[in-house]
C-alpha atoms as a PDB file:
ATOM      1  CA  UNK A   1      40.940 -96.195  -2.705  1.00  0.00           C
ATOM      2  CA  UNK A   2      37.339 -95.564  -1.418  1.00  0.00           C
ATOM      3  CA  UNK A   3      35.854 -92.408  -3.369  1.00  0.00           C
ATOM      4  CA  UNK A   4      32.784 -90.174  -1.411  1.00  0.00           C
ATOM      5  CA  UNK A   5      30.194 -89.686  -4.220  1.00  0.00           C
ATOM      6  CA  UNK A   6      27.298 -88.555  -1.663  1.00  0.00           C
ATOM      7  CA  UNK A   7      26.928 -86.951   1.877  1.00  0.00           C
ATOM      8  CA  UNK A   8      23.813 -86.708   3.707  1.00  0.00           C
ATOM      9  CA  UNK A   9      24.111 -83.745   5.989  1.00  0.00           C
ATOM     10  CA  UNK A  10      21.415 -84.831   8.888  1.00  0.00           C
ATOM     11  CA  UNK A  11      20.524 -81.663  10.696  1.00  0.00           C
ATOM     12  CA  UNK A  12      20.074 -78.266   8.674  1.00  0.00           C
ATOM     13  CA  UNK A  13      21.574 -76.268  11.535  1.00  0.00           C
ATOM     14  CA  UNK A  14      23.665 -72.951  10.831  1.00  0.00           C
ATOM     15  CA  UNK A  15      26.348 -75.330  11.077  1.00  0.00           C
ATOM     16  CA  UNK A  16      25.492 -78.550   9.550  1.00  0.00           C
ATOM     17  CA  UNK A  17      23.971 -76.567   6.536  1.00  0.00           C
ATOM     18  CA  UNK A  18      26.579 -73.889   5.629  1.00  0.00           C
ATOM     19  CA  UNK A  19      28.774 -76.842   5.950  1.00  0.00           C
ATOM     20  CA  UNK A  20      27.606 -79.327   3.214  1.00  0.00           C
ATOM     21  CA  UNK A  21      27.607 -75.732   1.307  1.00  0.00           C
ATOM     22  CA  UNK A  22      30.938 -75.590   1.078  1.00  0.00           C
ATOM     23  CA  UNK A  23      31.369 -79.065   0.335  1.00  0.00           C
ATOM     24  CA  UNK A  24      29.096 -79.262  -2.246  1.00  0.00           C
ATOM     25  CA  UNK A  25      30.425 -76.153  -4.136  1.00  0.00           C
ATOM     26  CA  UNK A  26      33.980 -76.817  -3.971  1.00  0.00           C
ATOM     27  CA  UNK A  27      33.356 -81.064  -4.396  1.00  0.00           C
ATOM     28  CA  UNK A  28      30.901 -80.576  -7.111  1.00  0.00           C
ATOM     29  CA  UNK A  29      31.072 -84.355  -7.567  1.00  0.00           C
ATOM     30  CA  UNK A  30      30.148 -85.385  -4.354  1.00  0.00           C
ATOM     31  CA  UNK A  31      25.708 -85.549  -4.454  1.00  0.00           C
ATOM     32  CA  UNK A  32      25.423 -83.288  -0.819  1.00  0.00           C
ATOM     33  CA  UNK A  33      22.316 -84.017   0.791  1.00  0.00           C
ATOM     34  CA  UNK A  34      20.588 -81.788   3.547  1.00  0.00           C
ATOM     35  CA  UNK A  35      17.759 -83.457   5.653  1.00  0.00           C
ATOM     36  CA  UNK A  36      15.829 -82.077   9.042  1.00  0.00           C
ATOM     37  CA  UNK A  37      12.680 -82.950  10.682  1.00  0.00           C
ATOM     38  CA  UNK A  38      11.961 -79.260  10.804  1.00  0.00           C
ATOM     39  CA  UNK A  39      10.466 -78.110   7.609  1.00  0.00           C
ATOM     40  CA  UNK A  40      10.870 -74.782   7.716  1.00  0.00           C
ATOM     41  CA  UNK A  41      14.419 -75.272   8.247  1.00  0.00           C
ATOM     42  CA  UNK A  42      14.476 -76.780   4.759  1.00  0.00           C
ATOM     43  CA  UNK A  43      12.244 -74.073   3.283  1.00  0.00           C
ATOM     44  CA  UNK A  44      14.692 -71.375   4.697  1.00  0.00           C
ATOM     45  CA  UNK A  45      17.938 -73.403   2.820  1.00  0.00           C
ATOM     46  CA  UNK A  46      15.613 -72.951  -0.099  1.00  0.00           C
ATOM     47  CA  UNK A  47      14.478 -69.599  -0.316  1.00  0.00           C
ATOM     48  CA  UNK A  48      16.832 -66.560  -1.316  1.00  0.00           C
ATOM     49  CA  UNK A  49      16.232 -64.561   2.522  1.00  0.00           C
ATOM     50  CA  UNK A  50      18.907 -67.255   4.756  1.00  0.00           C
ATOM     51  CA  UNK A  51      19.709 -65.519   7.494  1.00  0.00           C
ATOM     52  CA  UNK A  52      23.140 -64.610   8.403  1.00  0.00           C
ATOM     53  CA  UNK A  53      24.063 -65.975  11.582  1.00  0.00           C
ATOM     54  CA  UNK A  54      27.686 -65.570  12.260  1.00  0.00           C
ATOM     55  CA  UNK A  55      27.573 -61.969  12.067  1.00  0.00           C
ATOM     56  CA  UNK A  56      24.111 -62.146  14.260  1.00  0.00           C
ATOM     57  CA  UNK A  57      25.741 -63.778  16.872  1.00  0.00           C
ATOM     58  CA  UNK A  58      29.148 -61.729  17.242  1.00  0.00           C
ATOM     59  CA  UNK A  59      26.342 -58.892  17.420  1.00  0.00           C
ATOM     60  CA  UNK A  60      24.441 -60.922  20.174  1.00  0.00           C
ATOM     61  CA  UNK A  61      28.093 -61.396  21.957  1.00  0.00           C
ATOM     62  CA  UNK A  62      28.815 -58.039  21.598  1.00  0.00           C
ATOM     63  CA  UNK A  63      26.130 -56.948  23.188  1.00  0.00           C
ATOM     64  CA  UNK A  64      26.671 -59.349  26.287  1.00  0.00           C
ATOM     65  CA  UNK A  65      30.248 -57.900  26.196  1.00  0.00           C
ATOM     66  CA  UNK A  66      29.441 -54.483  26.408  1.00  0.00           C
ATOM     67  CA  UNK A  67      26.944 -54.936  29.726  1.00  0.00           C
ATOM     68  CA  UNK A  68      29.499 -56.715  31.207  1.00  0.00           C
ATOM     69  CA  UNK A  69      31.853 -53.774  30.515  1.00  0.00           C
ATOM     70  CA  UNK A  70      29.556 -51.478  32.199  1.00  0.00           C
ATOM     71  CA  UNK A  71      28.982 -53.762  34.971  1.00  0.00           C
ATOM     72  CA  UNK A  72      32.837 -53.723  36.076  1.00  0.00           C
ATOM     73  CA  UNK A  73      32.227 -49.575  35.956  1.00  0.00           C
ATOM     74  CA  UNK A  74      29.173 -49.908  38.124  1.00  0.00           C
ATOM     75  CA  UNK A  75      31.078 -52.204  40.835  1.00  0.00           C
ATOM     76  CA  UNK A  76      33.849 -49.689  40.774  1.00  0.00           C
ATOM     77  CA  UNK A  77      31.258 -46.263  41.278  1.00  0.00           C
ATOM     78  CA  UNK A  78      28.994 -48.495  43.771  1.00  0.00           C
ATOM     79  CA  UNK A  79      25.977 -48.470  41.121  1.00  0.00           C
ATOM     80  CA  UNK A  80      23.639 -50.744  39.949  1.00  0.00           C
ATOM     81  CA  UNK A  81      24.379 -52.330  36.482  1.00  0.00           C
ATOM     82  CA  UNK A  82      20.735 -53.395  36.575  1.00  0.00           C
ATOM     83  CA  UNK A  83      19.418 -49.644  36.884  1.00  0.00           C
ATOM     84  CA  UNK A  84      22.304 -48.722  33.808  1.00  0.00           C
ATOM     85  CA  UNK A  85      20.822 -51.719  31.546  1.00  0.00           C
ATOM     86  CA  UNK A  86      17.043 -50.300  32.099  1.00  0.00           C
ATOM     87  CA  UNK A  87      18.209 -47.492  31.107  1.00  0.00           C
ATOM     88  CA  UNK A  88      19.918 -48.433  28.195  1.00  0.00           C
ATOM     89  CA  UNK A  89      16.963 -50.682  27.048  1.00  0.00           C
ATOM     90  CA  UNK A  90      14.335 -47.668  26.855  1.00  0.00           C
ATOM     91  CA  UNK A  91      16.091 -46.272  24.202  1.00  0.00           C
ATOM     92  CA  UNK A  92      14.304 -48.035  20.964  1.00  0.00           C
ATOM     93  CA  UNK A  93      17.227 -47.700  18.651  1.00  0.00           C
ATOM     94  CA  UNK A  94      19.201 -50.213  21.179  1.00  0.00           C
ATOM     95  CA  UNK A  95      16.183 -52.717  22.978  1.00  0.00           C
ATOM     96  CA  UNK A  96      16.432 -54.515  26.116  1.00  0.00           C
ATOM     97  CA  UNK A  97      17.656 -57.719  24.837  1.00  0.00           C
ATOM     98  CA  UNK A  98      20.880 -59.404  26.031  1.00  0.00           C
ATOM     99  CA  UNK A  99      21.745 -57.020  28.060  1.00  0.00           C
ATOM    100  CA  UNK A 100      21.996 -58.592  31.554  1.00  0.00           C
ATOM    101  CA  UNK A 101      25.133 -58.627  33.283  1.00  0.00           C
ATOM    102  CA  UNK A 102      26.173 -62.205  33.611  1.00  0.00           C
ATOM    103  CA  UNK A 103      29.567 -64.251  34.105  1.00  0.00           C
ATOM    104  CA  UNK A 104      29.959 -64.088  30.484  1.00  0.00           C
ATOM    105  CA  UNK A 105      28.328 -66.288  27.410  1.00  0.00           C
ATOM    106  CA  UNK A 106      29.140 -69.776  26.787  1.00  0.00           C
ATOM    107  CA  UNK A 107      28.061 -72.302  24.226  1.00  0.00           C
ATOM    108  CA  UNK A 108      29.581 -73.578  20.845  1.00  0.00           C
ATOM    109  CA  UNK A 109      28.406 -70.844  18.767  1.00  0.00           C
ATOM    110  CA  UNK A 110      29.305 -67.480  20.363  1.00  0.00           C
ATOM    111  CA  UNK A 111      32.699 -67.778  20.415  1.00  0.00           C
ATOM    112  CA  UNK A 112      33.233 -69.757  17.769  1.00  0.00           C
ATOM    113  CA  UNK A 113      31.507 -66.995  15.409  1.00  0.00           C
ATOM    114  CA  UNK A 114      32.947 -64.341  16.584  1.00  0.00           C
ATOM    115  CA  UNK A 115      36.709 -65.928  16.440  1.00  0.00           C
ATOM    116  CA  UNK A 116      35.618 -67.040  12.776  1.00  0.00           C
ATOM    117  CA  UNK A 117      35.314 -63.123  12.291  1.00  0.00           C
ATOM    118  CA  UNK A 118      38.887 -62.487  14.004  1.00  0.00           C
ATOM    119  CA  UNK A 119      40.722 -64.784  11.822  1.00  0.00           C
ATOM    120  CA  UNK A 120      39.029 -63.591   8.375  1.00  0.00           C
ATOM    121  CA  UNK A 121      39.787 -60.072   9.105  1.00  0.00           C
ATOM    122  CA  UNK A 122      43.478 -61.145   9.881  1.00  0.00           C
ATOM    123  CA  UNK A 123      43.150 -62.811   7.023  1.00  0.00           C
ATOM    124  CA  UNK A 124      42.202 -59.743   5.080  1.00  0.00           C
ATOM    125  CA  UNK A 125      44.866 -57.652   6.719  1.00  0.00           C
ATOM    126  CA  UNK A 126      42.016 -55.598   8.715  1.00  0.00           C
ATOM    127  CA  UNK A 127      43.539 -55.949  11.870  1.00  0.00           C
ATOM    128  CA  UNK A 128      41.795 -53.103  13.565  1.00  0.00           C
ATOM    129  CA  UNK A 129      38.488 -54.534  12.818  1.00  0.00           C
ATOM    130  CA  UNK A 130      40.163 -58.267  13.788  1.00  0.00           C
ATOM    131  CA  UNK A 131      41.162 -56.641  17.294  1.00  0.00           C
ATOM    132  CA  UNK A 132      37.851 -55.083  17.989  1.00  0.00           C
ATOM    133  CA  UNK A 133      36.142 -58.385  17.355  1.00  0.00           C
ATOM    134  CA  UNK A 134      39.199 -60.085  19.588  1.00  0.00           C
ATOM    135  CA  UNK A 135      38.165 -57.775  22.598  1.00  0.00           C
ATOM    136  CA  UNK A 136      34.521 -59.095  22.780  1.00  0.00           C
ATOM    137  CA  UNK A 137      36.250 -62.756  23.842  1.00  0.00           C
ATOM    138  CA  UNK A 138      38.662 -60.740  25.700  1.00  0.00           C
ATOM    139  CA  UNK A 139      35.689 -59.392  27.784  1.00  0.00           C
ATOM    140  CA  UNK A 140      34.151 -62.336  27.943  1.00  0.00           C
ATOM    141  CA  UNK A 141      37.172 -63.958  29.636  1.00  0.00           C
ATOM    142  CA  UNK A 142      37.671 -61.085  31.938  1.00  0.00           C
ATOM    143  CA  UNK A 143      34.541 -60.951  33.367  1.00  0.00           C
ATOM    144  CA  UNK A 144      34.706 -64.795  34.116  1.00  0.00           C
ATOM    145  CA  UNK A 145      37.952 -64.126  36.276  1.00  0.00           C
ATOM    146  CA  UNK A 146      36.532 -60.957  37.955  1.00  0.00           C
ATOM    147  CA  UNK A 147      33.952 -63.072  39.496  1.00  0.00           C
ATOM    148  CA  UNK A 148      36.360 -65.461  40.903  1.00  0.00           C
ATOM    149  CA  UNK A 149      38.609 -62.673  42.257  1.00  0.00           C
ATOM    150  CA  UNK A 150      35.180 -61.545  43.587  1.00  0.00           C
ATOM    151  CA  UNK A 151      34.874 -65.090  45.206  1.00  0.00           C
ATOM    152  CA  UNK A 152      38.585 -64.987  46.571  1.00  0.00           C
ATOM    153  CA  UNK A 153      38.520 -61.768  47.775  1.00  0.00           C
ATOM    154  CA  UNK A 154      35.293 -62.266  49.996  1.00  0.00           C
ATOM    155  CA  UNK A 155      36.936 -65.659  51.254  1.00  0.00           C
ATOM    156  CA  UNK A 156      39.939 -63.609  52.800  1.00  0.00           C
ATOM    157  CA  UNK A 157      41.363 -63.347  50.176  1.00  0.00           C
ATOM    158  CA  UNK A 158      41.941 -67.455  49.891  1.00  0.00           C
ATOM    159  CA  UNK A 159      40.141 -70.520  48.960  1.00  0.00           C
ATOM    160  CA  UNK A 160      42.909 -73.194  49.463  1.00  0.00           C
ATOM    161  CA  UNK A 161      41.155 -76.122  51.071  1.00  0.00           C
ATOM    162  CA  UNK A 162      38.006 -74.388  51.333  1.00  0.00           C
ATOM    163  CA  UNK A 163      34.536 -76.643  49.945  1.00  0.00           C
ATOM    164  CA  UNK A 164      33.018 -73.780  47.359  1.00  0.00           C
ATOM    165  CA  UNK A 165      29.211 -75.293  46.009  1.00  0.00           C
ATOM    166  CA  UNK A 166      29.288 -74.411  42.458  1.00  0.00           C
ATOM    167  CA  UNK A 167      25.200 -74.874  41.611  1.00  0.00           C
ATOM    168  CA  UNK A 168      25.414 -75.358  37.700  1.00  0.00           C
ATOM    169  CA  UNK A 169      27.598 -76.340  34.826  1.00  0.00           C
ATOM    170  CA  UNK A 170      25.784 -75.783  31.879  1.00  0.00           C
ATOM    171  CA  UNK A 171      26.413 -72.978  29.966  1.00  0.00           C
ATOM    172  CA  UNK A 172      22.468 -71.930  29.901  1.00  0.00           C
ATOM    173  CA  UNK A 173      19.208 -73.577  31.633  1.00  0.00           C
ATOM    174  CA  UNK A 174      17.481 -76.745  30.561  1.00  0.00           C
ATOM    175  CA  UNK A 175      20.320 -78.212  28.483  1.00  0.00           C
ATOM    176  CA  UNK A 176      23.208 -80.430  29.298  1.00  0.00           C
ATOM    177  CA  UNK A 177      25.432 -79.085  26.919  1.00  0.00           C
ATOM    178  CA  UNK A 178      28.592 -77.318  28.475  1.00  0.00           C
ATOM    179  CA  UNK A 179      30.703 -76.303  25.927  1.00  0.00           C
ATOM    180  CA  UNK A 180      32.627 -73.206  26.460  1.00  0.00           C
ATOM    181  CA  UNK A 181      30.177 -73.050  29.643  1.00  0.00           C
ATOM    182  CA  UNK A 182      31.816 -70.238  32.153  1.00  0.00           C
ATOM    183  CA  UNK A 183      31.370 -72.437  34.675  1.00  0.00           C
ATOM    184  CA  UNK A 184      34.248 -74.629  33.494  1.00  0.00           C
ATOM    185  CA  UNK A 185      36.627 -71.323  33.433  1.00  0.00           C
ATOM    186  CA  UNK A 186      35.317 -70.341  37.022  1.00  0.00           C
ATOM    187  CA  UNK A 187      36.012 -73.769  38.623  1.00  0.00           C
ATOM    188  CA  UNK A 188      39.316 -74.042  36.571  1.00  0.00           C
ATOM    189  CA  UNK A 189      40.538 -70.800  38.290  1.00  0.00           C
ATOM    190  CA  UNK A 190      38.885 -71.526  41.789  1.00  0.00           C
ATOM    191  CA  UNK A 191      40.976 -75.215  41.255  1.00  0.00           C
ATOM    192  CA  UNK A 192      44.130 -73.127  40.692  1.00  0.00           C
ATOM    193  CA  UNK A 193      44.063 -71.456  43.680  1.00  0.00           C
ATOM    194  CA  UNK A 194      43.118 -75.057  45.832  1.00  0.00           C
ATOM    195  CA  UNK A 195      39.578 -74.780  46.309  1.00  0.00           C
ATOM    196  CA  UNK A 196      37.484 -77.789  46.585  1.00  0.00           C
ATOM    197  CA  UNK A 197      34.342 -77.875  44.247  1.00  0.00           C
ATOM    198  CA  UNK A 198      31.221 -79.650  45.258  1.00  0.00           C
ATOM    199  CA  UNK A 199      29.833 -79.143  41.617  1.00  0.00           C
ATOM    200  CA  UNK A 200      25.466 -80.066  41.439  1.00  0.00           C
ATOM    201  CA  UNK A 201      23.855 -79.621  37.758  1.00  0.00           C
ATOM    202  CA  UNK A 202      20.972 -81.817  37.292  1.00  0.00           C
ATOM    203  CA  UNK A 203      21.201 -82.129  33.671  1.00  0.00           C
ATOM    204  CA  UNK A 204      25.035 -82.683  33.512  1.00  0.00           C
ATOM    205  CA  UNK A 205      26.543 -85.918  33.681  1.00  0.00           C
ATOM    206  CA  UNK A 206      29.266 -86.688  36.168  1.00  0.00           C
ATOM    207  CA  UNK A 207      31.497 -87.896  33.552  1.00  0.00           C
ATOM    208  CA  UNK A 208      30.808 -84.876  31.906  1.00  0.00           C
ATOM    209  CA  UNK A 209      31.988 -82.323  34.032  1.00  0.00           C
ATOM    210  CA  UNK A 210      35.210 -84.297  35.084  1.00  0.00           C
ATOM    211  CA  UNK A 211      36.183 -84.471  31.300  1.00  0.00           C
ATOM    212  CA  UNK A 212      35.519 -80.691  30.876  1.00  0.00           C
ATOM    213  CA  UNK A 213      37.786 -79.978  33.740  1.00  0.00           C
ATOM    214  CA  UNK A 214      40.621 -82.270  32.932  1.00  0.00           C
ATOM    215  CA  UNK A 215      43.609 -81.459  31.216  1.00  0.00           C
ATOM    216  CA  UNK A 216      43.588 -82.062  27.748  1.00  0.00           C
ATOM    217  CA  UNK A 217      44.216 -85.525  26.716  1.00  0.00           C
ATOM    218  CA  UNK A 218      44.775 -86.791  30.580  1.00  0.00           C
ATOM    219  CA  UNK A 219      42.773 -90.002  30.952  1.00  0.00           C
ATOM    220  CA  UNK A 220      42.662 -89.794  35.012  1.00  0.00           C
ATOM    221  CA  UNK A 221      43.615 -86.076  36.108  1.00  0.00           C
ATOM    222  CA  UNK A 222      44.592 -86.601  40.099  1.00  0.00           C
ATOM    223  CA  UNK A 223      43.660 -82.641  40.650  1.00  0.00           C
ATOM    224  CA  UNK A 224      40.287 -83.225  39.075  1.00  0.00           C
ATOM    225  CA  UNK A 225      40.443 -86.407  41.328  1.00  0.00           C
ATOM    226  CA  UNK A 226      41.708 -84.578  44.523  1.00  0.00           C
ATOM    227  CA  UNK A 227      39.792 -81.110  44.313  1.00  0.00           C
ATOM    228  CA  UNK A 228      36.419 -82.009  42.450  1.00  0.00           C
ATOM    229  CA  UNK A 229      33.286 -83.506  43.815  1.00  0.00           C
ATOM    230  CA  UNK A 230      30.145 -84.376  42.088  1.00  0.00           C
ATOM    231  CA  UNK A 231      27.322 -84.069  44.542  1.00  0.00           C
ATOM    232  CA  UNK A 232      23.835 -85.435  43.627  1.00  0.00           C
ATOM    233  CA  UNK A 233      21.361 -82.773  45.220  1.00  0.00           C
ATOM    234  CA  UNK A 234      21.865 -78.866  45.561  1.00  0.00           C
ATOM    235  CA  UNK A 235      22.041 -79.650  49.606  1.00  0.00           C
ATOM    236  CA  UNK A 236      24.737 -81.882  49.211  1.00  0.00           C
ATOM    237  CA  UNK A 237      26.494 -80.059  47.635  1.00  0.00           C
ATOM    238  CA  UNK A 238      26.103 -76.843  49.710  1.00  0.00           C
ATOM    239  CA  UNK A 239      27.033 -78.596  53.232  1.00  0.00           C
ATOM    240  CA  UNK A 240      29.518 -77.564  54.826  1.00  0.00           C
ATOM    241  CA  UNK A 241      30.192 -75.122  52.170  1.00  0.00           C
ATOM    242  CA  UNK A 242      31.745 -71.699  52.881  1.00  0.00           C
ATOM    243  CA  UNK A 243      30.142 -70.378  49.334  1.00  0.00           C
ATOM    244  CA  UNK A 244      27.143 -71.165  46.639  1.00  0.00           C
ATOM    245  CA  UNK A 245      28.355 -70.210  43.614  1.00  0.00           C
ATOM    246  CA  UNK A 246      26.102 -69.951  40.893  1.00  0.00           C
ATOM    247  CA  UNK A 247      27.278 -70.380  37.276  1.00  0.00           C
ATOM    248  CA  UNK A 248      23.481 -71.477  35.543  1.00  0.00           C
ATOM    249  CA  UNK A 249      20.138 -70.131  35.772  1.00  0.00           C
ATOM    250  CA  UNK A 250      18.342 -73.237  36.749  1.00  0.00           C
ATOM    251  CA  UNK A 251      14.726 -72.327  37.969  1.00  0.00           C
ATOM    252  CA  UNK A 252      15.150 -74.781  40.537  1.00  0.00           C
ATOM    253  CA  UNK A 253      17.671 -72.709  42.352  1.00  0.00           C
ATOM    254  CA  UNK A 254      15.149 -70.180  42.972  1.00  0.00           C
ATOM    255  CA  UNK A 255      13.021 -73.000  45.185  1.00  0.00           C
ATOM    256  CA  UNK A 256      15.549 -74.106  46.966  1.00  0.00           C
ATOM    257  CA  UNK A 257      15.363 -74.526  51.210  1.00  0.00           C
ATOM    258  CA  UNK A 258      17.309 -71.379  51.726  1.00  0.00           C
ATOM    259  CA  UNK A 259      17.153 -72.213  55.920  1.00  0.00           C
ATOM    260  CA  UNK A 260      18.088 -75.305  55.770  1.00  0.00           C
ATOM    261  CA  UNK A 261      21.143 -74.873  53.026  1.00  0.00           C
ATOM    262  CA  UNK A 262      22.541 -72.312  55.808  1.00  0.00           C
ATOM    263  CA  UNK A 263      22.192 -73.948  58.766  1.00  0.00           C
ATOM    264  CA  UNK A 264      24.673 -76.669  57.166  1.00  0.00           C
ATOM    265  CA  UNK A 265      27.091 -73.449  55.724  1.00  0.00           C
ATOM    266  CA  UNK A 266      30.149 -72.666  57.251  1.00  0.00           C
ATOM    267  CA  UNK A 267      29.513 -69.107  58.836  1.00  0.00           C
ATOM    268  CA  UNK A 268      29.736 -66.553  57.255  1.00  0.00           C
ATOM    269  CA  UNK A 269      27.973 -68.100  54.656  1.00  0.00           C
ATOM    270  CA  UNK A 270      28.303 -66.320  50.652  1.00  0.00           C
ATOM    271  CA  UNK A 271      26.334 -66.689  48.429  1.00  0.00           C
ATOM    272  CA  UNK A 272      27.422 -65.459  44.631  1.00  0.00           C
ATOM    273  CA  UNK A 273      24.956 -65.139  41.859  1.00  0.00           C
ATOM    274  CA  UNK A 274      27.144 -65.660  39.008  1.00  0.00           C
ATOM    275  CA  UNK A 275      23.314 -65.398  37.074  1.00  0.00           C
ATOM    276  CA  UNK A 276      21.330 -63.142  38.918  1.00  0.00           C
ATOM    277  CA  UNK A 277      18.573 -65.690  39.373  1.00  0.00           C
ATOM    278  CA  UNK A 278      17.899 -64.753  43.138  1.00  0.00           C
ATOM    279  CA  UNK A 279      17.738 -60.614  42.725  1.00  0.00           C
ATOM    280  CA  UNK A 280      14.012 -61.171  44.204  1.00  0.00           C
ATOM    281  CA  UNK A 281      15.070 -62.937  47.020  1.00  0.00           C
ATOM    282  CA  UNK A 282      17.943 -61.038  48.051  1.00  0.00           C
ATOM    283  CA  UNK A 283      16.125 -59.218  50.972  1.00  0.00           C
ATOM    284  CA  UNK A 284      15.150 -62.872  52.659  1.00  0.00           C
ATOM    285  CA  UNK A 285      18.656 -64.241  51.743  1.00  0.00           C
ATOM    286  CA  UNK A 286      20.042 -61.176  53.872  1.00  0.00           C
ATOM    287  CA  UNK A 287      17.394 -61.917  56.738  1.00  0.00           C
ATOM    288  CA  UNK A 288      18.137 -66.017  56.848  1.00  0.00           C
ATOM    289  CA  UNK A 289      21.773 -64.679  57.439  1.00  0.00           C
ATOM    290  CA  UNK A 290      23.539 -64.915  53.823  1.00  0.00           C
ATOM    291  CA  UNK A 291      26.413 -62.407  52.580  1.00  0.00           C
ATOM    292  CA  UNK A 292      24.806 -62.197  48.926  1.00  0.00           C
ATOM    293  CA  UNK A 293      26.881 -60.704  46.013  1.00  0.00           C
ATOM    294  CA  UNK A 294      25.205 -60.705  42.860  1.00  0.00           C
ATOM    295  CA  UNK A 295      26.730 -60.214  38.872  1.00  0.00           C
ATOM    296  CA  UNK A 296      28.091 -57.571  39.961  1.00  0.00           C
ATOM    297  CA  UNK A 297      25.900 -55.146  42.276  1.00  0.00           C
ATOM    298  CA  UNK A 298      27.051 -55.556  45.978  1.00  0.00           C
ATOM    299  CA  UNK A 299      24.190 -56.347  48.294  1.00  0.00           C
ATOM    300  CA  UNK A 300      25.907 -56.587  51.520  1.00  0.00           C
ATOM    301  CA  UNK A 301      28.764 -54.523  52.276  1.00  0.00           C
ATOM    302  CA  UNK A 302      28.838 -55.524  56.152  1.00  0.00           C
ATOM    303  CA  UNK A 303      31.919 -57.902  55.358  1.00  0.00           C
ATOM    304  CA  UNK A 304      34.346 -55.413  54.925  1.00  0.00           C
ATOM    305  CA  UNK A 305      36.917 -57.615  52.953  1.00  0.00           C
ATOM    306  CA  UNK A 306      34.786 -57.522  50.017  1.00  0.00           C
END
């Protein structure tokens, strides 16, 4: 039988490095090896001030959580969670940091950190403190299906058979990473309910997203087949669309042709800012002719279904 006497660990990451940690103090005779091209990465393993960053983050999430929370007030009074976050952010003891109402935080650490504190506190029979922590996902996940209701409900209240542009399926900007990216959720509930996604991210590969949105273990998913298109360019994507939907803050959405993507709309032609990357452009949106609902302060109320 083969017997590991040395790891090399290549990436000092918060989750590479606590990793090999673990291995190397309960296998203490397995040789662990760290290595990164970063230096100071390697200076931080060896100095006595590492950060903490599952804790951090659940913070972080927390945070995102919380201005979400308010934001789902604020569409309910008619307010503007933008206004409330200001607010919020001039007080010094609290900052202004992550606290932009969004469609909810993605990635592979957010989650995954603050779950990690969920099951140790279950673990430690603190299962107040392992609910609390449970209700930050819980918020996370909510807000991601309030925005589709949000869709649905400005689309008459259907979206069977109706082509929805989903600009973005990254889980942030200038990365084509999309784990736990909301805009897998969103399209997974907008395929529930029949829409057909036209789905542009220029970073994202094709095979990519179908993977992310096929059942688990399905080679060839005939719904991911039937309802979801890859499109190649923004315009594409958006023609003949009865919605944009936008689930990542690409800068290049804020360039786009805004004329030309609605004269090939179906009228009336949405627009939802899952990211809020168009709040300066909202008053030219309105003027080209676009119902514009942004994360989650109404713009338009002339369409009185929403």
């Amino acid at each position: 039988m083969f017997k590991i006497k040395k790891i090399c660990c290549i990436g000092a990451g918060y989750v590479g490095g606590p990793t090999c940690s673990v291995i190397a103090q309960m296998c203490p005779d397995i040789r662990v090896t760290v290595v990164d091209v970063n230096e100071t990465r390697i200076e931080a393993w060896n100095s006595d001030t590492l950060p903490i960053y599952e804790a951090a983050n659940a913070f972080l999430a927390q945070r995102i959580s919380s201005i979400n929370s308010i934001s789902a007030l604020c569409e309910a009074t008619g307010a503007d969670v933008e206004e409330v976050a200001r607010a919020i952010g001039m007080d010094q003891r609290i900052g202004n940091k992550f606290l932009k109402a969004s469609i909810g935080f993605g990635g592979s650490c957010f989650q995954k950190d603050v779950l990690n504190l969920v099951y140790l506190c279950e673990v430690l029979n603190l299962h107040e403190v392992a609910r609390y922590w449970q209700q930050v996902i819980d918020m996370n996940d909510y807000q991601r299906r309030r925005f589709t209701s949000r869709i649905i409900d400005c689309l008459f209240n259907t979206v069977t058979d109706k082509k929805i542009a989903v600009l973005g399926f990254a889980f942030k900007k200038d990365t084509g990473d999309t784990r736990e990216s909301s805009s897998i959720y969103i399209s997974k509930y907008l395929m529930d309910e029949g829409a057909n996604l036209h789905i542009y991210d220029p970073k994202v590969l094709k095979e990519q997203i179908i993977m992310d949105l096929s059942q688990p273990g399905v080679v060839k998913d005939d719904r991911v087949a039937k309802l979801v298109h890859i499109s190649t360019d923004p315009y594409e994507a958006c023609e003949g669309a009865h919605a944009m939907v936008i689930c990542t803050e690409w800068d290049m959405f804020k360039e786009l042709d805004f004329h030309r993507i609605h004269s090939k709309m179906l009228k009336p032609a949405f627009i939802f800012d899952g990211r809020r990357v168009l709040d300066d452009l909202h008053g030219e949106l309105q003027n080209i002719g676009f119902q514009v609902q942004s994360d989650y302060y109404i713009i338009d109320l002339s369409v009185k279904t929403c």
